[in-house]
N, C-alpha and C. Protein backbone atom coordinates (compact mmCIF):
# COMPACT_ATOMS: atom_id res chain seq x y z
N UNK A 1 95.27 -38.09 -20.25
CA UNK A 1 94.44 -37.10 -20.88
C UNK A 1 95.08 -36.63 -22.19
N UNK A 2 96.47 -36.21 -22.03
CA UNK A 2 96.89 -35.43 -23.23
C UNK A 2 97.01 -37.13 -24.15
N UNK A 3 97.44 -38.02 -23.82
CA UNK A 3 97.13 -39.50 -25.07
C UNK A 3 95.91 -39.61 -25.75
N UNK A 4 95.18 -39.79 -25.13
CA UNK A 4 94.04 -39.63 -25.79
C UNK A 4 93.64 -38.31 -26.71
N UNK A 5 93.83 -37.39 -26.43
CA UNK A 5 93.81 -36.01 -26.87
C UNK A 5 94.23 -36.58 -28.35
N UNK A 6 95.84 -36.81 -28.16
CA UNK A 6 96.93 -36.46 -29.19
C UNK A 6 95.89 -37.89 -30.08
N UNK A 7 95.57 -38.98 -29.80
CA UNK A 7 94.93 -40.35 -30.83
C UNK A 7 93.51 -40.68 -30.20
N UNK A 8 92.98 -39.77 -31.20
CA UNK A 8 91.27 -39.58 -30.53
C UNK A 8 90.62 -41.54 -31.07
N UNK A 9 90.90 -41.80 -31.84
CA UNK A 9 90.54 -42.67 -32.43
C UNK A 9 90.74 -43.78 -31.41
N UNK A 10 91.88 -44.20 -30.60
CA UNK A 10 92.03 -44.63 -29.57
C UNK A 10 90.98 -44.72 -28.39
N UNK A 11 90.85 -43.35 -28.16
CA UNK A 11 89.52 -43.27 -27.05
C UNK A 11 88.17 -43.52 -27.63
N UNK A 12 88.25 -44.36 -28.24
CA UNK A 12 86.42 -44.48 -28.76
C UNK A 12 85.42 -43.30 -29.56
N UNK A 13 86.42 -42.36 -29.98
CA UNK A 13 85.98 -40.89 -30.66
C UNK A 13 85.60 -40.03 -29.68
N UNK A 14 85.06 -38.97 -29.70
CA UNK A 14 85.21 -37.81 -29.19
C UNK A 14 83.93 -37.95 -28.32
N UNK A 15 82.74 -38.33 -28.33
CA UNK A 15 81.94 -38.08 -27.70
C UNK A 15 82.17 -39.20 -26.09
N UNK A 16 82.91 -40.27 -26.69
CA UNK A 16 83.10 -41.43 -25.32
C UNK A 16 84.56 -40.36 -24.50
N UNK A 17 85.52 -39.42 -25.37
CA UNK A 17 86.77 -38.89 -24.53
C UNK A 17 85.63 -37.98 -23.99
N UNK A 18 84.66 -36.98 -24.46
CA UNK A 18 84.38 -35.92 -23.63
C UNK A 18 84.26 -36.46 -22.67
N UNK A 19 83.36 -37.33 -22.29
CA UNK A 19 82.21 -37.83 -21.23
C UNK A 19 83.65 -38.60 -20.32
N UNK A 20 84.25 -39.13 -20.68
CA UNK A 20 85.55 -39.56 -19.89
C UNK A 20 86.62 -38.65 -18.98
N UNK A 21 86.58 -37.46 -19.96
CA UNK A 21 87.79 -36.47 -19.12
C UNK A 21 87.14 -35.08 -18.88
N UNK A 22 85.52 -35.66 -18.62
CA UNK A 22 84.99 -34.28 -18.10
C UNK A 22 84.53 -35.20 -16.34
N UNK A 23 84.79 -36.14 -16.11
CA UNK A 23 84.96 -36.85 -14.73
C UNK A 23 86.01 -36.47 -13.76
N UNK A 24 87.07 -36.18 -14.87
CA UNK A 24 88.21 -35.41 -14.22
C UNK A 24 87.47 -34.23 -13.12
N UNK A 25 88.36 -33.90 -12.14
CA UNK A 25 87.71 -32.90 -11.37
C UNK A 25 88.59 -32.42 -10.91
N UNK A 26 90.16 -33.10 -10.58
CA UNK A 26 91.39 -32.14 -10.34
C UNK A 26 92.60 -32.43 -11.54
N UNK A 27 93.20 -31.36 -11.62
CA UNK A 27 94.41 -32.12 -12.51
C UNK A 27 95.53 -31.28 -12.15
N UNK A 28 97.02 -31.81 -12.54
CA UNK A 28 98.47 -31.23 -12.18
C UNK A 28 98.81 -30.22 -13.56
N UNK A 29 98.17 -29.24 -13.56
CA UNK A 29 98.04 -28.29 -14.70
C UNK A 29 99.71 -28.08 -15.21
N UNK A 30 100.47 -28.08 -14.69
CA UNK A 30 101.98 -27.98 -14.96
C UNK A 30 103.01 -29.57 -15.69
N UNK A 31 102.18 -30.43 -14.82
CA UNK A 31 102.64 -31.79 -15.71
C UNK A 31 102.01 -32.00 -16.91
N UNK A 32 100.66 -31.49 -17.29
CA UNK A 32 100.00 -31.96 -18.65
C UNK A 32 100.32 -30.98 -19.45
N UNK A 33 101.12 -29.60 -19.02
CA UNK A 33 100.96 -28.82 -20.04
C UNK A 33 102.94 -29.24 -20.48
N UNK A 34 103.75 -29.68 -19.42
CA UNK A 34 104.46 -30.50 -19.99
C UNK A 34 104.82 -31.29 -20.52
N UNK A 35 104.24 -32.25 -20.59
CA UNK A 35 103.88 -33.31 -21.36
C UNK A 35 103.41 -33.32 -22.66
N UNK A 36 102.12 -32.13 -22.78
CA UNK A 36 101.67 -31.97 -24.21
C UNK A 36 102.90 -31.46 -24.94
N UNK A 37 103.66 -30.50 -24.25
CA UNK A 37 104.73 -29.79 -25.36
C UNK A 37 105.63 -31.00 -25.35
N UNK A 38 105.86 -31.72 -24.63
CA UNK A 38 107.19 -32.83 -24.82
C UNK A 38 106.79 -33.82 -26.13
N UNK A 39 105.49 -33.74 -26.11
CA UNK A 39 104.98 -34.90 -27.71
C UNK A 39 105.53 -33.75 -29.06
N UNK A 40 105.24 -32.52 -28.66
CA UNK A 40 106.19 -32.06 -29.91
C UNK A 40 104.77 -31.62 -31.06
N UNK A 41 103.59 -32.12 -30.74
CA UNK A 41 102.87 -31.86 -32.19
C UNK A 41 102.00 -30.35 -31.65
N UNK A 42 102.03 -29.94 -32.63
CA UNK A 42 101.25 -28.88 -32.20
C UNK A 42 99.37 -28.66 -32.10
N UNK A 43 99.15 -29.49 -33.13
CA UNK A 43 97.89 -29.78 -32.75
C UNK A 43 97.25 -30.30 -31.93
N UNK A 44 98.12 -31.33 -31.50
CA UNK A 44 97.89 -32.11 -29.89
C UNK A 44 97.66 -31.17 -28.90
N UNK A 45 98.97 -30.14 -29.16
CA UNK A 45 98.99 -28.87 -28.06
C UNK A 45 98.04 -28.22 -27.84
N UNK A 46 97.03 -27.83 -28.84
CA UNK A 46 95.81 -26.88 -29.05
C UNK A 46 94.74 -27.57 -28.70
N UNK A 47 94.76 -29.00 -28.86
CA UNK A 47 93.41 -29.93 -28.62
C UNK A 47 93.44 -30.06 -26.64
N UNK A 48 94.79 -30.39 -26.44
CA UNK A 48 94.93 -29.66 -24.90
C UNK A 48 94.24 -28.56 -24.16
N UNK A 49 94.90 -27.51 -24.89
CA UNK A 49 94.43 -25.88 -24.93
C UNK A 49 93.07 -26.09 -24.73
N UNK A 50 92.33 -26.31 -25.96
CA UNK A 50 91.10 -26.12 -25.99
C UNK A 50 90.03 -27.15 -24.88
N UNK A 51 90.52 -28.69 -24.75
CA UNK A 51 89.47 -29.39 -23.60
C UNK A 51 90.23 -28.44 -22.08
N UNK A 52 91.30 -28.15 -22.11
CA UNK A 52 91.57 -26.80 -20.63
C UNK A 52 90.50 -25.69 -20.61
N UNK A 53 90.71 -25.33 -22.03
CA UNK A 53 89.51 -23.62 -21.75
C UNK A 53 88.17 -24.06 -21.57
N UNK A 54 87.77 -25.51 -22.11
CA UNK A 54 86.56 -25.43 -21.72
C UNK A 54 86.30 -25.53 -20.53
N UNK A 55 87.37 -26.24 -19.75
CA UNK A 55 86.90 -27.06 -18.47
C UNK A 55 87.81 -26.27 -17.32
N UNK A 56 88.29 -24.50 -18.05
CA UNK A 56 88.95 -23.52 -16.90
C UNK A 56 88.43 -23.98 -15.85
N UNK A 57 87.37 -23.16 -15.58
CA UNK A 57 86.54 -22.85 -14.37
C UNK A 57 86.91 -23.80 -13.16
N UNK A 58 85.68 -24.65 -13.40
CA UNK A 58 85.55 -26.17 -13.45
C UNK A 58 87.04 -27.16 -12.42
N UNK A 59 88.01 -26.57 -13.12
CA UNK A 59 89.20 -27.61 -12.73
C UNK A 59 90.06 -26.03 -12.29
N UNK A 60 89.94 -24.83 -12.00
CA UNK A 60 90.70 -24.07 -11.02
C UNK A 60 91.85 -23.62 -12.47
N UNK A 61 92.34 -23.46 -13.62
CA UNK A 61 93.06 -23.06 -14.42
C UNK A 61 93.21 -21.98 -14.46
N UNK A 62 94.56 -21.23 -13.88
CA UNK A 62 94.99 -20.16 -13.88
C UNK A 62 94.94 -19.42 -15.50
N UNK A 63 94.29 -18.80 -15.99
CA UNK A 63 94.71 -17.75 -17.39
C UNK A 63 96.22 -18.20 -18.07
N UNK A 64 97.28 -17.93 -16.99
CA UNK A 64 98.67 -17.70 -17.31
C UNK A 64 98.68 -19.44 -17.65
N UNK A 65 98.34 -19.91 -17.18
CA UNK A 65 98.86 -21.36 -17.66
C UNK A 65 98.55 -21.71 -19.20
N UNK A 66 97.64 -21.00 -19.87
CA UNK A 66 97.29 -21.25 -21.01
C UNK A 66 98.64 -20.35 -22.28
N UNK A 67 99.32 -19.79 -21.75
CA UNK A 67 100.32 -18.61 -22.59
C UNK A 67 101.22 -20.12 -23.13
N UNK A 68 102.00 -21.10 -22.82
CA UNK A 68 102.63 -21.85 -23.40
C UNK A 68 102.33 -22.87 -24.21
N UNK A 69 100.98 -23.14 -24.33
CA UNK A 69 100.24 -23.88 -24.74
C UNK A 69 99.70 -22.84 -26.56
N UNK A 70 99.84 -21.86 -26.02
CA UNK A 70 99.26 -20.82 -27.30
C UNK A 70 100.45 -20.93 -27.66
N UNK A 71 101.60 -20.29 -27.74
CA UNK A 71 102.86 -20.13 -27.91
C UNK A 71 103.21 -21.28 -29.04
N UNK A 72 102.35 -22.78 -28.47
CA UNK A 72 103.26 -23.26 -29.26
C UNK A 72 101.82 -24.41 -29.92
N UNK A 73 100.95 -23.58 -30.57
CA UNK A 73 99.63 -24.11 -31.13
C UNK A 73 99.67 -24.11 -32.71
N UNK A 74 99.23 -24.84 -33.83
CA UNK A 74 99.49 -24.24 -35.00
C UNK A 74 99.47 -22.78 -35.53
N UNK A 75 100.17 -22.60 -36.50
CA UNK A 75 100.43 -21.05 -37.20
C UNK A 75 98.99 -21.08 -38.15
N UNK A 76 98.74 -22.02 -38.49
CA UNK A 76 97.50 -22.17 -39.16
C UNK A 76 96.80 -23.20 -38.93
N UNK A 77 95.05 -23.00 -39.27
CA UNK A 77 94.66 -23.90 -38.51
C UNK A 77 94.54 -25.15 -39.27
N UNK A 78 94.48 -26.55 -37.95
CA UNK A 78 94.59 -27.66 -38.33
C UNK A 78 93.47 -28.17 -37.69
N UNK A 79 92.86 -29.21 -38.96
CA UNK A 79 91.61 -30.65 -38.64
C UNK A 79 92.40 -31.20 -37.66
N UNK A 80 91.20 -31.30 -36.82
CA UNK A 80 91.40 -32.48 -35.71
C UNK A 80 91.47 -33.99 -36.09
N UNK A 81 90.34 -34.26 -36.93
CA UNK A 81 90.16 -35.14 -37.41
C UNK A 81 89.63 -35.48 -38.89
N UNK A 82 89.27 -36.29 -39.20
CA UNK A 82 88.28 -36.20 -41.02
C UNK A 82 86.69 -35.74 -40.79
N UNK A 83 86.68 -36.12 -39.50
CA UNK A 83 84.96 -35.64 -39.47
C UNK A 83 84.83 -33.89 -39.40
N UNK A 84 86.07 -33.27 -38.50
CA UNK A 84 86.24 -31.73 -38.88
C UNK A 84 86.25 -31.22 -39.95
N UNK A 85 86.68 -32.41 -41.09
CA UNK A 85 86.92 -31.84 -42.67
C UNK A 85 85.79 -31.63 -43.36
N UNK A 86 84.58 -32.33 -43.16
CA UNK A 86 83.51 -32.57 -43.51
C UNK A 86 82.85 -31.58 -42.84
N UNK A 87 82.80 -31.34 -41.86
CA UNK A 87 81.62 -30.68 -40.71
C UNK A 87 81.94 -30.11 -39.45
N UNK A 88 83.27 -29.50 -39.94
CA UNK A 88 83.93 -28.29 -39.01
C UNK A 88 83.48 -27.03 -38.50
N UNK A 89 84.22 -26.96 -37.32
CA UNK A 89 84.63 -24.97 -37.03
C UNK A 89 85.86 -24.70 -36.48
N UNK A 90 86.09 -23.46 -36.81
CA UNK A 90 87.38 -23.15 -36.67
C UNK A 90 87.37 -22.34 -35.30
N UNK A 91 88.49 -23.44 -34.12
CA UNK A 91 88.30 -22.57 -33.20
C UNK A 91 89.55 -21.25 -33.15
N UNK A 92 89.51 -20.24 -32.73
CA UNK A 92 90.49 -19.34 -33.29
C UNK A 92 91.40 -19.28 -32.27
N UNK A 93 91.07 -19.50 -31.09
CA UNK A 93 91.77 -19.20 -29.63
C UNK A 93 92.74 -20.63 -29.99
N UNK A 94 92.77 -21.64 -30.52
CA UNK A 94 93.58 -22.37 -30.55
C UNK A 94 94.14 -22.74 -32.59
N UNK A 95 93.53 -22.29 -32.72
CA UNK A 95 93.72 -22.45 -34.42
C UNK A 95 93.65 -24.06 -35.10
N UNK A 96 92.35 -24.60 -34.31
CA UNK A 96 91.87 -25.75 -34.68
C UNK A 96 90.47 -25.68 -35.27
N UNK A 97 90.06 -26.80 -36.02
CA UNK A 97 88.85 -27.11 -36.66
C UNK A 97 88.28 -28.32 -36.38
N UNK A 98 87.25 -28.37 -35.41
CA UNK A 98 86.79 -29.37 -34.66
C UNK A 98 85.58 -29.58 -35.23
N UNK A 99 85.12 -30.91 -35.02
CA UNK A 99 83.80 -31.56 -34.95
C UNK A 99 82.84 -30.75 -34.69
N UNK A 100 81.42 -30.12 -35.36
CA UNK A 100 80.36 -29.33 -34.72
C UNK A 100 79.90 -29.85 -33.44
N UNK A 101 80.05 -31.44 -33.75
CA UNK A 101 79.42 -31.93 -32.79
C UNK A 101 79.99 -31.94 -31.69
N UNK A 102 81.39 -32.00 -31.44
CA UNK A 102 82.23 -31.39 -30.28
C UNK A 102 81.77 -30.37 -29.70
N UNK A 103 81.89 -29.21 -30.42
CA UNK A 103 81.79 -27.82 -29.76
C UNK A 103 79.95 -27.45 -29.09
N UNK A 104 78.90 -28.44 -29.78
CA UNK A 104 78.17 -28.20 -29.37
C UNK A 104 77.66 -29.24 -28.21
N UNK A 105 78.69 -30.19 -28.62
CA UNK A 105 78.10 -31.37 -27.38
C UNK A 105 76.65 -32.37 -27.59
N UNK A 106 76.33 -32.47 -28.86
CA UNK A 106 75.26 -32.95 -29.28
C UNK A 106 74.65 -33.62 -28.62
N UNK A 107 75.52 -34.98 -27.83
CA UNK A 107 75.35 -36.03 -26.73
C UNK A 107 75.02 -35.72 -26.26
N UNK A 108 74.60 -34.07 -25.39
CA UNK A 108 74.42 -34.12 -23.32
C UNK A 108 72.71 -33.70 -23.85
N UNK A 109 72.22 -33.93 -25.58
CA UNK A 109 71.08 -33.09 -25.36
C UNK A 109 70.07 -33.62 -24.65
N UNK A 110 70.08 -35.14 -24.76
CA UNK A 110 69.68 -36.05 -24.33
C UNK A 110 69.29 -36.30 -22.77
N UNK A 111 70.27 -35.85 -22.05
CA UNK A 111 70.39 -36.21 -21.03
C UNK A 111 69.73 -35.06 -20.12
């Protein structure tokens, strides 16, 4: 999860990762949030952050698990990608600028 996260381009872009790691239904909330900080980037960290807050509920995510993940998110915000540069928003809870089409999910309208 956090690989793909950190090289979206890898996973077939963002709309083939949503639909991929929203199948997820349990996860080891303490190994991925280790792991994201062990890659060291901070934007990776926040792109973490942020597919967690969406999918709290959902996958049982304690609040407190999200404090190390903020801690160590950009100081300012950073593009996810080039398509954010073009046709961004800035999420503030993680200090990223994502795809509209991310945040709104354009794909599920369909369905």
């Amino acid at each position: 999860m956090v690989d793909v996260l950190d090289k979206p381009k890898l996973g077939g872009g963002w709309e083939e990762i949503w639909r991929s790691l929203n199948m997820i239904d349990r996860i080891k909330i303490n190994k991925i949030i280790e792991y994201a900080l062990l890659l060291n980037n901070a934007t990776t960290i926040a792109k973490v952050g942020f597919y967690l807050s969406e999918r709290q509920k959902e996958l049982k995510i304690p609040f407190e698990a999200f404090n190390k993940l903020q801690a160590n998110c950009p100081k300012s915000p950073h593009y996810v990608d080039s398509e954010a540069r073009k046709n961004g928003m800035l999420i503030n809870d993680w200090n990223i600028i994502i795809p509209k089409s991310l945040y709104s999910k354009k794909w599920e309208e369909g369905q």
